[in-house]
Protein backbone atom coordinates (compact mmCIF):
# COMPACT_ATOMS: atom_id res chain seq x y z
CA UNK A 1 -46.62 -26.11 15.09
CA UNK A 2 -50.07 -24.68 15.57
CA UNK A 3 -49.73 -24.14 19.27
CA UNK A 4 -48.58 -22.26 21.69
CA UNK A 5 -45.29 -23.90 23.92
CA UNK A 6 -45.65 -23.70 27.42
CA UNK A 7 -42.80 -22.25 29.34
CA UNK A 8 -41.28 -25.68 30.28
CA UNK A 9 -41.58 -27.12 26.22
CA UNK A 10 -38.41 -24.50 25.09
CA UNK A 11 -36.17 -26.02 27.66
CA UNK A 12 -37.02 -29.52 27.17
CA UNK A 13 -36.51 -29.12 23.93
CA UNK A 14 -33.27 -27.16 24.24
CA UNK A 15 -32.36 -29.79 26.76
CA UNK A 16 -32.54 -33.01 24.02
CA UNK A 17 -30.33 -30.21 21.68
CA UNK A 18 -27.33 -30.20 24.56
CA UNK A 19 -27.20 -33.53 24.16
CA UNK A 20 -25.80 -32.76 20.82
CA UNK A 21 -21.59 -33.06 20.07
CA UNK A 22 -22.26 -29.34 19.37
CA UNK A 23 -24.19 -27.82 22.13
CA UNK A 24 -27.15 -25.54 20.57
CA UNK A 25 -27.54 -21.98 20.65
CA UNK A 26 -30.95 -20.85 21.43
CA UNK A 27 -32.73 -18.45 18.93
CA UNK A 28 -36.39 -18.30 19.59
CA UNK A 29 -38.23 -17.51 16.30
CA UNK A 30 -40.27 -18.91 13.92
CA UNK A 31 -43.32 -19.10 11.97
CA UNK A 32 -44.96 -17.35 15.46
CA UNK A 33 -44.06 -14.22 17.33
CA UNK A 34 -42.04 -14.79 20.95
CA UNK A 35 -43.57 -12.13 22.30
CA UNK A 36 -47.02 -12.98 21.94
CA UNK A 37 -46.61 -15.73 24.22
CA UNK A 38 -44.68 -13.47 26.39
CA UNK A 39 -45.37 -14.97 29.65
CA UNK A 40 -44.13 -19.06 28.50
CA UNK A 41 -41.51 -17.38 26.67
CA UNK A 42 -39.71 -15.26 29.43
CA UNK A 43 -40.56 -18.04 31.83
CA UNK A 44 -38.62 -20.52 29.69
CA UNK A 45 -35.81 -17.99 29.20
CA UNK A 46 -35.51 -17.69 33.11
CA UNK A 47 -35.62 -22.04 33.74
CA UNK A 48 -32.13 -21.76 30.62
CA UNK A 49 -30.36 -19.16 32.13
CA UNK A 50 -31.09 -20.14 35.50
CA UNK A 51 -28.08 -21.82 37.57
CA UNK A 52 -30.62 -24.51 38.37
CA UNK A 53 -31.55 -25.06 35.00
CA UNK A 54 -29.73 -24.74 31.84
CA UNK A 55 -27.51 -22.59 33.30
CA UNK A 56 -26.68 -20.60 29.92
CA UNK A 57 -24.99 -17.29 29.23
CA UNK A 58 -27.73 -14.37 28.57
CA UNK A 59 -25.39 -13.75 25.79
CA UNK A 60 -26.21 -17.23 24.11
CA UNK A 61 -30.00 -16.45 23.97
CA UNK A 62 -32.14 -14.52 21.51
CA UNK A 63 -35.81 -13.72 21.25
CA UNK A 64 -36.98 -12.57 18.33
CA UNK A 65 -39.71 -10.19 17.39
CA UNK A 66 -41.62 -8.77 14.42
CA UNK A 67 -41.73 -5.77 16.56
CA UNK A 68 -44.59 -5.36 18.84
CA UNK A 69 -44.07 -2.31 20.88
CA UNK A 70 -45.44 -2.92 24.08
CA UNK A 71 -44.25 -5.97 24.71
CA UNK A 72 -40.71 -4.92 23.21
CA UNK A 73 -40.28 -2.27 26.47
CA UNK A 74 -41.30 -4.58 28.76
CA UNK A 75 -38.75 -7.41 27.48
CA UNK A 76 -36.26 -4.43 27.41
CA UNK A 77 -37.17 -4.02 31.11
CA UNK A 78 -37.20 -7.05 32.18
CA UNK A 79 -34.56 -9.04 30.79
CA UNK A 80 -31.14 -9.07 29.52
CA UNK A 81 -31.02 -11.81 27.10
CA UNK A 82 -30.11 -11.17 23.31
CA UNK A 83 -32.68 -9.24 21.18
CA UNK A 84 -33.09 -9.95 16.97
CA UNK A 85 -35.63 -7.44 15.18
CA UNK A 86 -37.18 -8.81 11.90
CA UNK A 87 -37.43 -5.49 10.43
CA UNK A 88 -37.32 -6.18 6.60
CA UNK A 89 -38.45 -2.97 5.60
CA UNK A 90 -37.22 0.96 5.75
CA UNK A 91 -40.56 2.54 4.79
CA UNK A 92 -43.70 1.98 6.53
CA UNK A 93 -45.21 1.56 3.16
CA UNK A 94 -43.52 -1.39 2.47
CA UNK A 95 -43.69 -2.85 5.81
CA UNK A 96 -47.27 -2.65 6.44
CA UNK A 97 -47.42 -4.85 3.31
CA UNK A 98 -45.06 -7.44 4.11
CA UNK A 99 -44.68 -7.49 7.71
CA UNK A 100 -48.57 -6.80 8.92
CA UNK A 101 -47.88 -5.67 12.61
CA UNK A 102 -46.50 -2.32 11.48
CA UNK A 103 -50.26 -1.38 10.70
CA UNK A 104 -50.63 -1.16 14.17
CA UNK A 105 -46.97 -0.21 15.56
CA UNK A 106 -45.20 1.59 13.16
CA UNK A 107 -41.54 2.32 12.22
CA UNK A 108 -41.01 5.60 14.63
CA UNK A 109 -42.53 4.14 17.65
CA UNK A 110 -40.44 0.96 17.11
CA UNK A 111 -37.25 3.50 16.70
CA UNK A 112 -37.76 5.41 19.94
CA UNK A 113 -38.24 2.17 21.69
CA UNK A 114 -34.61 1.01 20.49
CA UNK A 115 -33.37 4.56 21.10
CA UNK A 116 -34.94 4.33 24.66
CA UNK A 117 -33.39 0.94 25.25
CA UNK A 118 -30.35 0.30 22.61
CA UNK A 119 -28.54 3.75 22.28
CA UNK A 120 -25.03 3.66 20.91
CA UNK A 121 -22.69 3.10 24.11
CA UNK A 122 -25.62 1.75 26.58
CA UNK A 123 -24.20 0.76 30.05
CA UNK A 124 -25.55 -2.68 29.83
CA UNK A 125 -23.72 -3.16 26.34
CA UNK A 126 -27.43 -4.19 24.48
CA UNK A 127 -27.25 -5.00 21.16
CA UNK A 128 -30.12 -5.80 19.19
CA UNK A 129 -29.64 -7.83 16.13
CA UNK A 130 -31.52 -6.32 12.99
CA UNK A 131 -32.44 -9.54 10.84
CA UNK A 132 -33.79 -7.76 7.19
CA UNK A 133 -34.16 -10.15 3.96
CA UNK A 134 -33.56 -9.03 0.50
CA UNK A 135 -36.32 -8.64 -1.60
CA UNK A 136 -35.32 -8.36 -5.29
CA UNK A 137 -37.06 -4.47 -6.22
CA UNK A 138 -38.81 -4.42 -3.06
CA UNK A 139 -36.58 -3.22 -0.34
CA UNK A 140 -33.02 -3.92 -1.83
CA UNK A 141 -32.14 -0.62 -3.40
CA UNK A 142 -29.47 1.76 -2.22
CA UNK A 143 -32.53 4.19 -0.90
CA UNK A 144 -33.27 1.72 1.71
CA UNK A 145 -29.47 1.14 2.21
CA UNK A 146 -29.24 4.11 3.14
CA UNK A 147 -32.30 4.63 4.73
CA UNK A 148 -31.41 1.72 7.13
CA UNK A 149 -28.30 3.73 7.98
CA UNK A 150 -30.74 6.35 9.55
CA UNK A 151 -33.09 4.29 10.99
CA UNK A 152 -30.90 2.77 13.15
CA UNK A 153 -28.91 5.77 13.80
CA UNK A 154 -27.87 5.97 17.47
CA UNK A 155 -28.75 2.63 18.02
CA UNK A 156 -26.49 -0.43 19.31
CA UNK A 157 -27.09 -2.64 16.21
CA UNK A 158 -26.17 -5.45 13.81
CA UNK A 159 -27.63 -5.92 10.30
CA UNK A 160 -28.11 -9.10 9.40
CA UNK A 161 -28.83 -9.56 5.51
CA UNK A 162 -30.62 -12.60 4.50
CA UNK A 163 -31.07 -13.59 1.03
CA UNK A 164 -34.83 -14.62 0.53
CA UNK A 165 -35.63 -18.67 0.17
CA UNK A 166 -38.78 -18.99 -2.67
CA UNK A 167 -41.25 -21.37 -1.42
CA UNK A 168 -44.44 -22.10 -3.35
CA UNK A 169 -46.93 -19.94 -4.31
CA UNK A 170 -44.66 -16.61 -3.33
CA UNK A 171 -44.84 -13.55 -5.12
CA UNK A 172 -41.30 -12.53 -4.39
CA UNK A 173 -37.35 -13.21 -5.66
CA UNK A 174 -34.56 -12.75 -3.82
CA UNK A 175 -32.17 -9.93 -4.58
CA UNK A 176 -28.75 -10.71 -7.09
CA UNK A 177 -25.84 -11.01 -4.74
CA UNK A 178 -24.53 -8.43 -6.50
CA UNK A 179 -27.30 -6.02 -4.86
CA UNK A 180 -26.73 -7.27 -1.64
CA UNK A 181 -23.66 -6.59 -1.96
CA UNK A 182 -23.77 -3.27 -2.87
CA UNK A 183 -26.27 -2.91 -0.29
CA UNK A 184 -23.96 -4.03 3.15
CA UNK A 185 -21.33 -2.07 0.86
CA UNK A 186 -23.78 1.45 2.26
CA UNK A 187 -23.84 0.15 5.51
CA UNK A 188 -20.10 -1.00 6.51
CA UNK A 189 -19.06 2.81 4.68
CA UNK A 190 -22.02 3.97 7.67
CA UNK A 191 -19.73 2.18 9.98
CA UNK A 192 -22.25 -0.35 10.90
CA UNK A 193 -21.71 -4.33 11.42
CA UNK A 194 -23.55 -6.20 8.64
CA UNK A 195 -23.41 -9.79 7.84
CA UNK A 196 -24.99 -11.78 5.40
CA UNK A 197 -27.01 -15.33 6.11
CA UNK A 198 -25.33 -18.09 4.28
CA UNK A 199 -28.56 -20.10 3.59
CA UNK A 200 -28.60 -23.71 4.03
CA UNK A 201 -31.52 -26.30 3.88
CA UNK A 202 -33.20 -24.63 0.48
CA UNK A 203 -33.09 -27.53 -1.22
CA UNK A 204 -35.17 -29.37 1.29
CA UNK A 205 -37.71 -26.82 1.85
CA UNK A 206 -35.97 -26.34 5.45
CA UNK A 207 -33.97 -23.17 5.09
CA UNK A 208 -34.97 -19.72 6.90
CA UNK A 209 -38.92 -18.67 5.46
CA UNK A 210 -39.54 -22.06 4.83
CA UNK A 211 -40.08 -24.17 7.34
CA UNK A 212 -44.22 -24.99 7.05
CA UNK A 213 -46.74 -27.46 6.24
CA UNK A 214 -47.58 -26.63 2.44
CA UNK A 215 -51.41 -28.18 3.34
CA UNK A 216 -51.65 -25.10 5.58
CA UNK A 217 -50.64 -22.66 2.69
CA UNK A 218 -54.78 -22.08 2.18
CA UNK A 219 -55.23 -21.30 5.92
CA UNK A 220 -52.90 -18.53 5.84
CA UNK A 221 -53.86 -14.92 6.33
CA UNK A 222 -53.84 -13.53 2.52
CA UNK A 223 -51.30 -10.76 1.96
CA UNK A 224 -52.51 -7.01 1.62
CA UNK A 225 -52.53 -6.00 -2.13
CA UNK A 226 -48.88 -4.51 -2.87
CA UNK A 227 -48.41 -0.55 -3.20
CA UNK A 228 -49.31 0.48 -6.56
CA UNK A 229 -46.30 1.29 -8.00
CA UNK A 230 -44.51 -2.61 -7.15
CA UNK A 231 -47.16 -4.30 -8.83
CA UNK A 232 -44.89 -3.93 -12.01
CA UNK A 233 -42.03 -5.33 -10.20
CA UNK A 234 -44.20 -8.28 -9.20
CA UNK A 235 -45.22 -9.07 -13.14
CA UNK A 236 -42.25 -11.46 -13.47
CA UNK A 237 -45.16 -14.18 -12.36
């Protein structure tokens, strides 16, 4: 989709999915950011949760974010629905490389804002769900494991591993089970709640990272060049 919804095209849409045997859960994400259409967005949360509307739990709806600072606080602030993180990184090395925003808001001002807003044992019982994929000798080592443990340290949080979907043209592989493994292995011994994504739709091109017109591939912002010292790690191309 290469618009913007308006505040009224999430419920409609969420409206056809009740109609469902299974009713949906709502989980706004996607290949744009929630919070940069702030306004629709919170509007369209308020016309679901609404007794006049959808009338859904604030429990059984999630915005997601890449982690944009500013308008994080002011979601914290202003609303009590669910809250998923794409944080994919531990370092701000790696992050500004794969997840672009963090050139502007960077890991410790995203921390403090969770700290502010998330802290272990809030009174309004926030969690924010940490969504991180597994990049095989990117950010899948027991360094970030545990580096994850102490980024999150004092916050309200569940980590939820995915194991990266290849799509054409991408310069990453996902991580051996085994290292994922290994790597919720650090975190449950942290005493943290980790799960990890059981992908489905991969073989359709539909699972999580994939979803996309491949004619658009060209019109995409090109990737910063990776840190030095991961362009070995890339070489399997």
């Amino acid at each position: 989709v290469d618009v913007s919804y308006s505040c009224t095209s999430y419920p409609q849409h969420q409206g056809s999915l009740s109609q469902l045997a299974q009713p949906a859960i709502p989980h706004m994400q996607g290949m744009g950011e929630p919070l940069h259409n702030y306004d629709a967005v919170m509007a369209a949360v308020d016309i679901m949760c609404h007794p006049l509307g959808l009338h859904m739990s604030h429990n059984k709806v999630t915005v997601s974010t890449v982690g944009l600072v500013d308008k994080l606080e002011q979601f914290a602030t202003s609303s009590n629905v669910q809250l998923a993180l794409s944080l994919h990184a531990t370092t701000d090395e790696v992050r500004d490389w794969i997840v672009p925003v963090n050139r502007r808001h960077k890991l410790s001002d995203l921390q403090a804002v969770l700290v502010r807003y998330y802290k272990t044992g809030n009174e309004q019982g926030r969690r924010v769900l940490v969504e991180y994929t597994m990049l095989q000798g990117i950010n899948d080592t027991l360094k970030d494991a545990r580096r994850l443990v102490e980024l999150l340290e004092g916050i309200e949080a569940k980590v939820n591993l995915i194991v990266f979907n290849p799509f054409a043209g991408t310069q990453f592989r996902p991580s051996p089970i085994e290292d994922v493994l290994a790597f919720r292995s650090v975190l449950i011994r942290a005493g943290m709640i980790c799960t990890i994504r059981d992908s489905r739709g991969d073989d359709q091109m539909a699972a999580c990272g994939q979803l996309g017109n491949p004619l658009m591939f060209n019109k995409l912002a090109p990737i910063l060049e990776p840190p030095e010292h991961f362009k070995q790690v890339l070489a399997w191309q």
